[in-house]
PDB file of N, CA and C in Angstrom:
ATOM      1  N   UNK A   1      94.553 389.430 -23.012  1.00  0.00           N
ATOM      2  CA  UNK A   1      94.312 388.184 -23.710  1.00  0.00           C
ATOM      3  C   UNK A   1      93.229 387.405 -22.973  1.00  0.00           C
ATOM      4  N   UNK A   2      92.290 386.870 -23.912  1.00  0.00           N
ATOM      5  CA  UNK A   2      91.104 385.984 -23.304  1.00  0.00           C
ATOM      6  C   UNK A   2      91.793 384.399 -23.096  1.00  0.00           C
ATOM      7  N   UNK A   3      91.582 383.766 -22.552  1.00  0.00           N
ATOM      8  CA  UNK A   3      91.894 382.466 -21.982  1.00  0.00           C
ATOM      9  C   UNK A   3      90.807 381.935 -22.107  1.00  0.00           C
ATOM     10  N   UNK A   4      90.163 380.488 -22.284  1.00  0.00           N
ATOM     11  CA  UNK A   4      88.572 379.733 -22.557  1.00  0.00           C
ATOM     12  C   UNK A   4      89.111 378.488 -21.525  1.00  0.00           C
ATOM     13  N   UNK A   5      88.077 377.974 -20.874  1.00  0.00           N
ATOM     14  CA  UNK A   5      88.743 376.437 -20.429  1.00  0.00           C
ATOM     15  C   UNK A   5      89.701 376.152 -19.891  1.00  0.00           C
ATOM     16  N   UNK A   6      90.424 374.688 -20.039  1.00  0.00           N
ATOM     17  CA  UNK A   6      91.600 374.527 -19.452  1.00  0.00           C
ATOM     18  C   UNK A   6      92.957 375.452 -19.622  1.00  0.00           C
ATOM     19  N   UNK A   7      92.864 376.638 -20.746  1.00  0.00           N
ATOM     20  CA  UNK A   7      93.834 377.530 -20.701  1.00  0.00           C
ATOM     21  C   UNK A   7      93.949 378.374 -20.017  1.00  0.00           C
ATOM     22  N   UNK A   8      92.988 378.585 -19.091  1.00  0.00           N
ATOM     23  CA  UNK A   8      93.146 379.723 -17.968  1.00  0.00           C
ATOM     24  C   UNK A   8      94.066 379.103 -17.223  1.00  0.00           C
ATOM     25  N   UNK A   9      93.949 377.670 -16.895  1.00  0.00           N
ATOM     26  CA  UNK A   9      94.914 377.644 -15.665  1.00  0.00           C
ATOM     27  C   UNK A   9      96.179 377.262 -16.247  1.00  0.00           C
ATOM     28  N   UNK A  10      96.302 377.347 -17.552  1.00  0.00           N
ATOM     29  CA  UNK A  10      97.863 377.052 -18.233  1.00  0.00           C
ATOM     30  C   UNK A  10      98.307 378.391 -18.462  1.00  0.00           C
ATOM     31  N   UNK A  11      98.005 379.565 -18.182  1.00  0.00           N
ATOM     32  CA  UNK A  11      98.584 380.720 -17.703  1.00  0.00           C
ATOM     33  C   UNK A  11      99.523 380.677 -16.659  1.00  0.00           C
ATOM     34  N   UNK A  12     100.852 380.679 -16.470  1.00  0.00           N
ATOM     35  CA  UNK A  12     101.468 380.519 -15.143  1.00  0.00           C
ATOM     36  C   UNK A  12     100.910 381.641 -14.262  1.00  0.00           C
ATOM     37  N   UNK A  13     100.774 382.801 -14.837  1.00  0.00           N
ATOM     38  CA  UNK A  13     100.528 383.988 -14.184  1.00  0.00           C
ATOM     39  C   UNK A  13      99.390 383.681 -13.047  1.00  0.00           C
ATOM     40  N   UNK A  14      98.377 383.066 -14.001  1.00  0.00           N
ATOM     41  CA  UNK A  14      96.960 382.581 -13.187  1.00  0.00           C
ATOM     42  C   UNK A  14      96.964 381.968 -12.307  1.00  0.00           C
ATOM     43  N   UNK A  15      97.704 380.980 -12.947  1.00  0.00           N
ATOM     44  CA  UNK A  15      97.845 379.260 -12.310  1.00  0.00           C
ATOM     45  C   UNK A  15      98.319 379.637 -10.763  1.00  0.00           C
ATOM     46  N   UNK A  16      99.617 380.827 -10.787  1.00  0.00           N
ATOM     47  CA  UNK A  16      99.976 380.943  -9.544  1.00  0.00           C
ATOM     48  C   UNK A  16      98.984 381.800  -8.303  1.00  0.00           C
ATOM     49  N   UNK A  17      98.455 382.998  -8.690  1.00  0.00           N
ATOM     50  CA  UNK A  17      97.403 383.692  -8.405  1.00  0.00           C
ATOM     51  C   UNK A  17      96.413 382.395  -7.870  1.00  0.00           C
ATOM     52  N   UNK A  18      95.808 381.338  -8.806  1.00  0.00           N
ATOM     53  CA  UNK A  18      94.809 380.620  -8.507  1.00  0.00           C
ATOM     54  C   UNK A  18      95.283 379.707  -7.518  1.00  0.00           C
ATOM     55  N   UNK A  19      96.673 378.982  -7.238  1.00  0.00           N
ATOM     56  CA  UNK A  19      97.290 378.187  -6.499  1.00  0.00           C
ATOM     57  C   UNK A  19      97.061 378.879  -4.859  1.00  0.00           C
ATOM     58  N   UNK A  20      97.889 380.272  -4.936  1.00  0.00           N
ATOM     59  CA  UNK A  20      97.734 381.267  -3.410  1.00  0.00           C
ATOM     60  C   UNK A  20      96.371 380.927  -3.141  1.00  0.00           C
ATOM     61  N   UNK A  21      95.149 381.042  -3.307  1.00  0.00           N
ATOM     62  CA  UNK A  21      93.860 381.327  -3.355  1.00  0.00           C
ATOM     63  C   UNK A  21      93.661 379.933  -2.548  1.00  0.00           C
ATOM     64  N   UNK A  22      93.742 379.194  -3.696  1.00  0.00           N
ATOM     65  CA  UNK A  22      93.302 377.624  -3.684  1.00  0.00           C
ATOM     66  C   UNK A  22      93.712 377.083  -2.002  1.00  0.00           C
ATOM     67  N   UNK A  23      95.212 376.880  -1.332  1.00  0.00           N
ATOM     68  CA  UNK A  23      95.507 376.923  -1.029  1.00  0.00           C
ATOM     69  C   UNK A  23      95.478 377.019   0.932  1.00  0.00           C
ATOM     70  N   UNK A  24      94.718 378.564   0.774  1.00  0.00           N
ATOM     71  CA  UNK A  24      94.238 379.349   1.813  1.00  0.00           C
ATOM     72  C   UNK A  24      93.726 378.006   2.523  1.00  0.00           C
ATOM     73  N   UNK A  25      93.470 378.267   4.102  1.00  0.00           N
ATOM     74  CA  UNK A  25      92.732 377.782   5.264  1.00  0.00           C
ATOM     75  C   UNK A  25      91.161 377.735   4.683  1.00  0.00           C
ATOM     76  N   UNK A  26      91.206 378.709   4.671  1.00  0.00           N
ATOM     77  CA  UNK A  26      89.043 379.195   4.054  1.00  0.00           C
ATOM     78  C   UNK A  26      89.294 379.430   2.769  1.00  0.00           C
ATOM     79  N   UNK A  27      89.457 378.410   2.210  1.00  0.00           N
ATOM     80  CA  UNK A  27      89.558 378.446   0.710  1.00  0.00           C
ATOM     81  C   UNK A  27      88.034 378.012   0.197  1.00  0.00           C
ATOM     82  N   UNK A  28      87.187 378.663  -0.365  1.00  0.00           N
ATOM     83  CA  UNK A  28      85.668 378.174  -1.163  1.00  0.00           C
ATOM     84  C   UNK A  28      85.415 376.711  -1.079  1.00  0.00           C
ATOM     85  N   UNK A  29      86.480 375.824  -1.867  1.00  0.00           N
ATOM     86  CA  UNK A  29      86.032 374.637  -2.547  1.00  0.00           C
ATOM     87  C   UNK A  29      86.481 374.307  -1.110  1.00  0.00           C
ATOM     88  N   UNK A  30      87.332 374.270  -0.099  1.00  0.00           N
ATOM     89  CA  UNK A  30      87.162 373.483   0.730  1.00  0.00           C
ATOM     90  C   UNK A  30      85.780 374.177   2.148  1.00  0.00           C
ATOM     91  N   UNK A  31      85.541 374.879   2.511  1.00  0.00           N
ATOM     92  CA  UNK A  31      84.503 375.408   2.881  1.00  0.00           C
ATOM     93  C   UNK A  31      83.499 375.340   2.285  1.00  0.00           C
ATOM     94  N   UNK A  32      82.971 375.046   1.412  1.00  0.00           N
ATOM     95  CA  UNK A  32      81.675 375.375   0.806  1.00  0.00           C
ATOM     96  C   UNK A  32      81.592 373.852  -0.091  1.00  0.00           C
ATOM     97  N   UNK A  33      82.188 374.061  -0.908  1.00  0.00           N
ATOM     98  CA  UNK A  33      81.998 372.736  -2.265  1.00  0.00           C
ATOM     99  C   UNK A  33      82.469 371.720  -0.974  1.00  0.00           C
ATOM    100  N   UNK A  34      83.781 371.120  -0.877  1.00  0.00           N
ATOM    101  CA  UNK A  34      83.762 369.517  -0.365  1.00  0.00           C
ATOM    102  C   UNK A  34      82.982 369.338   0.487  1.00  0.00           C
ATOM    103  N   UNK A  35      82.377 369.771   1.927  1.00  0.00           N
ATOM    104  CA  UNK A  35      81.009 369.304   2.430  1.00  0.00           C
ATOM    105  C   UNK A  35      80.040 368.857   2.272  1.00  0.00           C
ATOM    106  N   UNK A  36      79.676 369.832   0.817  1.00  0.00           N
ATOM    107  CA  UNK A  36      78.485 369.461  -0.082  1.00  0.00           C
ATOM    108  C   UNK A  36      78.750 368.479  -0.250  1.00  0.00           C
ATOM    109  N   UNK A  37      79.646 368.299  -1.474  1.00  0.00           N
ATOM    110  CA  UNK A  37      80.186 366.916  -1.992  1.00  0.00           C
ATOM    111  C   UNK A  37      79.942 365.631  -1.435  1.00  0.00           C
ATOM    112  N   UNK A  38      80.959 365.665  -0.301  1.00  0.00           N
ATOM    113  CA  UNK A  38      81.107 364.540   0.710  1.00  0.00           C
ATOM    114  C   UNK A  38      79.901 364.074   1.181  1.00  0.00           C
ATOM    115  N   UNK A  39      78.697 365.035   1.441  1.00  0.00           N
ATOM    116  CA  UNK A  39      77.290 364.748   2.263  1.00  0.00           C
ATOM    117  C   UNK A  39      76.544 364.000   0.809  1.00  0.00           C
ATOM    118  N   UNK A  40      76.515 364.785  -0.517  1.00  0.00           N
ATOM    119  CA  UNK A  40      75.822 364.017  -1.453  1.00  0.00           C
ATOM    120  C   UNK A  40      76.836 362.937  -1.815  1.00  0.00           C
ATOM    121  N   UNK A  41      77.740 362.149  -1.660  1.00  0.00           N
ATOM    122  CA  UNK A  41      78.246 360.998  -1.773  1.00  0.00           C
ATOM    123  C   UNK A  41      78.130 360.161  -0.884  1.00  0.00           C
ATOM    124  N   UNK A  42      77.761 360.561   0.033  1.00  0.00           N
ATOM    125  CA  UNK A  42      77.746 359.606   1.362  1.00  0.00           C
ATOM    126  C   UNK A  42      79.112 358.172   1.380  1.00  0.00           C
ATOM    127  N   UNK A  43      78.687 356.985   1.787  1.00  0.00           N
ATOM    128  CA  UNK A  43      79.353 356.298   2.241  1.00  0.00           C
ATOM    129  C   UNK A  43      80.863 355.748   0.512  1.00  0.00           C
ATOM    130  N   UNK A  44      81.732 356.361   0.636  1.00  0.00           N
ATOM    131  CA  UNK A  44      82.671 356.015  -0.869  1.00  0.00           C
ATOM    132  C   UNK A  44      83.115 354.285  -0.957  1.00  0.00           C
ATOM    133  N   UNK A  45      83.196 353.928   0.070  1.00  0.00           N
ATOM    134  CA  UNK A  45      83.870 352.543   0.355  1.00  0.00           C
ATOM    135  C   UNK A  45      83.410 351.566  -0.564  1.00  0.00           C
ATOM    136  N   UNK A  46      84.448 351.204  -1.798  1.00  0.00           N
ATOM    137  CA  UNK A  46      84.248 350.410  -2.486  1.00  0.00           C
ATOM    138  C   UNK A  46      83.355 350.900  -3.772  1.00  0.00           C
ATOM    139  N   UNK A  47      83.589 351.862  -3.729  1.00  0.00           N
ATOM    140  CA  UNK A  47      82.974 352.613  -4.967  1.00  0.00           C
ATOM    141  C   UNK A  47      84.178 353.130  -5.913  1.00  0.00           C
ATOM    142  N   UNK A  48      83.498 353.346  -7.175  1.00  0.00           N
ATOM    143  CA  UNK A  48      84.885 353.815  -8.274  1.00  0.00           C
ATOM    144  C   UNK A  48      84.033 355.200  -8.654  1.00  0.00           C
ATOM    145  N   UNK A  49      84.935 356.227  -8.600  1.00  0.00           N
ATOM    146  CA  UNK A  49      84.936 357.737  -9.240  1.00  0.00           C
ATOM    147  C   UNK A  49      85.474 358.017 -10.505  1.00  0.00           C
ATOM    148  N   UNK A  50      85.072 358.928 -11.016  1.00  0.00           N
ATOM    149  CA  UNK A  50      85.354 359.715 -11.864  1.00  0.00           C
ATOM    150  C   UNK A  50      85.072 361.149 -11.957  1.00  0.00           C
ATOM    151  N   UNK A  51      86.139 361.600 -12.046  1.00  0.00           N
ATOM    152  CA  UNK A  51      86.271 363.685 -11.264  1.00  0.00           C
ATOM    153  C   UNK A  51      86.719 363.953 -12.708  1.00  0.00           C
ATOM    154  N   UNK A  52      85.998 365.113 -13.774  1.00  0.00           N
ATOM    155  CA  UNK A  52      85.854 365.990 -14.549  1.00  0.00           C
ATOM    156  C   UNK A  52      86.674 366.816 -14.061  1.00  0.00           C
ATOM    157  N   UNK A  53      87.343 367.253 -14.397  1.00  0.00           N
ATOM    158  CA  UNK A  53      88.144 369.031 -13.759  1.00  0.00           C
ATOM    159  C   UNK A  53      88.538 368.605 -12.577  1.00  0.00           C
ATOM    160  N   UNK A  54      89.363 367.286 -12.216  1.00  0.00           N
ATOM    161  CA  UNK A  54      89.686 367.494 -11.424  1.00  0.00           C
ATOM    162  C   UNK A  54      90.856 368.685 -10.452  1.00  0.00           C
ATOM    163  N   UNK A  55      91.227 368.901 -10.766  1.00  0.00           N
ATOM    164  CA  UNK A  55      92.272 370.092 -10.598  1.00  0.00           C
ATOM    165  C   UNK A  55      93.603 369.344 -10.370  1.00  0.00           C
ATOM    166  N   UNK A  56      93.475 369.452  -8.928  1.00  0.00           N
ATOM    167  CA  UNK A  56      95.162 368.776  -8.539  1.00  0.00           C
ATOM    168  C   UNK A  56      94.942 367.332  -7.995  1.00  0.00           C
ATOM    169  N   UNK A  57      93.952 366.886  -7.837  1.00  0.00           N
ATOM    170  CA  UNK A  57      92.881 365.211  -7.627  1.00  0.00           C
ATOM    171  C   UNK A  57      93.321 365.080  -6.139  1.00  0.00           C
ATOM    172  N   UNK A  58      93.635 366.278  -5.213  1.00  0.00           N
ATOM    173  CA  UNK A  58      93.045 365.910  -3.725  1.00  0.00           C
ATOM    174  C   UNK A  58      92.346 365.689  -3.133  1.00  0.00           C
ATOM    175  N   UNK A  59      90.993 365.523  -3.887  1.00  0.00           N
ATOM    176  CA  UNK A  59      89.717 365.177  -3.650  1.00  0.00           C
ATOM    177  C   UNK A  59      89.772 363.492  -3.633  1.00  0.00           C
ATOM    178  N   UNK A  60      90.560 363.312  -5.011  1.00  0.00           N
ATOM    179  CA  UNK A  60      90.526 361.718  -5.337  1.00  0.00           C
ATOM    180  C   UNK A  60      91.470 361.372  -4.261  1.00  0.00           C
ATOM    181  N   UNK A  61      92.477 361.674  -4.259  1.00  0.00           N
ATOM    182  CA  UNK A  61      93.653 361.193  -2.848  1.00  0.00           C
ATOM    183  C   UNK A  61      92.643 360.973  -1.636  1.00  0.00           C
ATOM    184  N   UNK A  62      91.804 362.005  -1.140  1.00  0.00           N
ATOM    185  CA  UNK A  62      91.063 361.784  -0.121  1.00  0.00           C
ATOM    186  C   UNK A  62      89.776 360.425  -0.167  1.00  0.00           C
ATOM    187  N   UNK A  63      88.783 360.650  -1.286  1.00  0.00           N
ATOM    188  CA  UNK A  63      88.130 359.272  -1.434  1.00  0.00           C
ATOM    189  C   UNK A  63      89.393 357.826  -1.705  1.00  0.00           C
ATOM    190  N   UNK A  64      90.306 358.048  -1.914  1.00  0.00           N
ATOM    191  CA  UNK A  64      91.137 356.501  -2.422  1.00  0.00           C
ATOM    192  C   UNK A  64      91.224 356.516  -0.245  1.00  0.00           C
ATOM    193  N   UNK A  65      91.905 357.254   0.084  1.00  0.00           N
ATOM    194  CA  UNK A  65      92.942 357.223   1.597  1.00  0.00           C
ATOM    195  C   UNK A  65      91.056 356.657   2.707  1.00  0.00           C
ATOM    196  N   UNK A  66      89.675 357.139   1.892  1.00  0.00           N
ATOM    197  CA  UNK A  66      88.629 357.112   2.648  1.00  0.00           C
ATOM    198  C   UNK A  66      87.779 355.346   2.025  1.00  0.00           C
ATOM    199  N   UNK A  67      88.391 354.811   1.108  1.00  0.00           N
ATOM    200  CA  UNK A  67      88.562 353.394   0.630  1.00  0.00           C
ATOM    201  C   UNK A  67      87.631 353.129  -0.192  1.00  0.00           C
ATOM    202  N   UNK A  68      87.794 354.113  -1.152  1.00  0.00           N
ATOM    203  CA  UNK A  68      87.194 353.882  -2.262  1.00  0.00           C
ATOM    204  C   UNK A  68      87.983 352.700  -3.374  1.00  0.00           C
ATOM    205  N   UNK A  69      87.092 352.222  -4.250  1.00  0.00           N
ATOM    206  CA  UNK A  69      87.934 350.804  -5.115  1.00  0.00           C
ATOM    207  C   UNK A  69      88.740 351.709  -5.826  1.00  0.00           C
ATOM    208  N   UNK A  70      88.589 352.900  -6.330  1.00  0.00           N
ATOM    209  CA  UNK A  70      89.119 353.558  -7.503  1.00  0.00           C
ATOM    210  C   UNK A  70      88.559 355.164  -7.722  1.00  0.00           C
ATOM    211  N   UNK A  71      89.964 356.042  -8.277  1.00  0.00           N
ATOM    212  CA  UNK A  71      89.720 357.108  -8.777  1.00  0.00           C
ATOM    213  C   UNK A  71      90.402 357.849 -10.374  1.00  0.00           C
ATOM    214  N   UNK A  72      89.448 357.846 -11.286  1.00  0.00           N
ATOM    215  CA  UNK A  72      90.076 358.316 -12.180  1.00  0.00           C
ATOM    216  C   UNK A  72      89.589 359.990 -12.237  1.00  0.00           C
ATOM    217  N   UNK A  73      91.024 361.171 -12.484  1.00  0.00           N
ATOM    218  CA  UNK A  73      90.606 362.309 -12.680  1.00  0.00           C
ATOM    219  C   UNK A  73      91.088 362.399 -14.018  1.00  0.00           C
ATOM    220  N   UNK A  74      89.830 363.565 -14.556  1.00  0.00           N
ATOM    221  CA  UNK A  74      90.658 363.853 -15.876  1.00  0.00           C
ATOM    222  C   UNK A  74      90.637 365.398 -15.840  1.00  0.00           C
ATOM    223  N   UNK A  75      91.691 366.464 -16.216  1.00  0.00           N
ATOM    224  CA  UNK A  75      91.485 367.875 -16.055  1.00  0.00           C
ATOM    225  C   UNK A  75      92.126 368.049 -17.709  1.00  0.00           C
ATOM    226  N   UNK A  76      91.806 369.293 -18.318  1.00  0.00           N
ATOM    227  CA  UNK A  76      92.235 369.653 -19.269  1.00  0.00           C
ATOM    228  C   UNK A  76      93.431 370.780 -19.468  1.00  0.00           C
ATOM    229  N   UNK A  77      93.804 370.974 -18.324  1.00  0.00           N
ATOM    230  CA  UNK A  77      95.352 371.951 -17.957  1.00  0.00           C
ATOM    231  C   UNK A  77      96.234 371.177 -17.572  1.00  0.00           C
ATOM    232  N   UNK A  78      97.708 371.295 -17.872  1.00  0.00           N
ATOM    233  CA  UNK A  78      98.538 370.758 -18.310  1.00  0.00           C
ATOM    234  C   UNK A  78      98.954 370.838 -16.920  1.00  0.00           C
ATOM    235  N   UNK A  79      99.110 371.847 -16.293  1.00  0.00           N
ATOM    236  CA  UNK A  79      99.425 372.984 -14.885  1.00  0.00           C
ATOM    237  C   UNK A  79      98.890 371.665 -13.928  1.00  0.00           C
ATOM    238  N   UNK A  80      97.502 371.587 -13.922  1.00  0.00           N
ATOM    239  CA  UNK A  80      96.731 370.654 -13.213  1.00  0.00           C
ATOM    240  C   UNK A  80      97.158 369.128 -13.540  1.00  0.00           C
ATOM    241  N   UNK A  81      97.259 369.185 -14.344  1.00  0.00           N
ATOM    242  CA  UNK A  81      98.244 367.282 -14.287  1.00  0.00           C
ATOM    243  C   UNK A  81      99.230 366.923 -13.671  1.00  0.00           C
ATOM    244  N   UNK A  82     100.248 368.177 -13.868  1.00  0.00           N
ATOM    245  CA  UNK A  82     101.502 368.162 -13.174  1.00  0.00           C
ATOM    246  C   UNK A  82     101.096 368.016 -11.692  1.00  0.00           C
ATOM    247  N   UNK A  83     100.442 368.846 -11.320  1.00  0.00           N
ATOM    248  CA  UNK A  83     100.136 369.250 -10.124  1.00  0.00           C
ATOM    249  C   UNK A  83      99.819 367.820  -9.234  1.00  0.00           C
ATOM    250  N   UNK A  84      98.364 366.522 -10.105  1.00  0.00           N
ATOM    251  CA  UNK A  84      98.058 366.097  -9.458  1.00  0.00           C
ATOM    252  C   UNK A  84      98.928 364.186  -9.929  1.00  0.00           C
ATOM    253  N   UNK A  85      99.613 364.388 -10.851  1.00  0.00           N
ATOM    254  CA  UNK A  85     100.754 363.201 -10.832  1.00  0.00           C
ATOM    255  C   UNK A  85     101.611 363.118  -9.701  1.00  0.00           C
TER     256      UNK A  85
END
């Protein structure tokens, strides 16, 4: 079965597979993507976000805890809402 979009990660099968992954010490998005990120955002303090796909919004937890005014995530998997409520 093909999956498009936010239904890949509403696969539990996936979701869990993608969770182990995610997870890891040397996980991609934290090795590679948040550095990036963090360096092209520079200073967050008092700034308001908005995260597309956010996944599980530990990104946003981290800019709110780094004193940002505000974070809204929006993800389109159901899996990922739960996750980041």
């Amino acid at each position: 079965m093909s999956y498009q979009g936010p239904q890949f990660y509403d696969n539990d099968g996936v979701f869990d597979v993608y969770q182990k992954r995610r997870q890891r010490a040397a996980s991609p998005n934290d090795t590679l993507e948040r550095p990036v990120i963090l360096e092209l955002l520079g200073e967050v303090q008092a700034h308001d976000f908005l995260d597309l796909g956010c996944g599980d919004a530990a990104f946003g937890k981290e800019l709110l805890a780094a004193g940002a005014s505000s974070y809204l995530g929006v993800d389109g998997s159901q899996n990922m809402i739960r996750l980041a409520g």
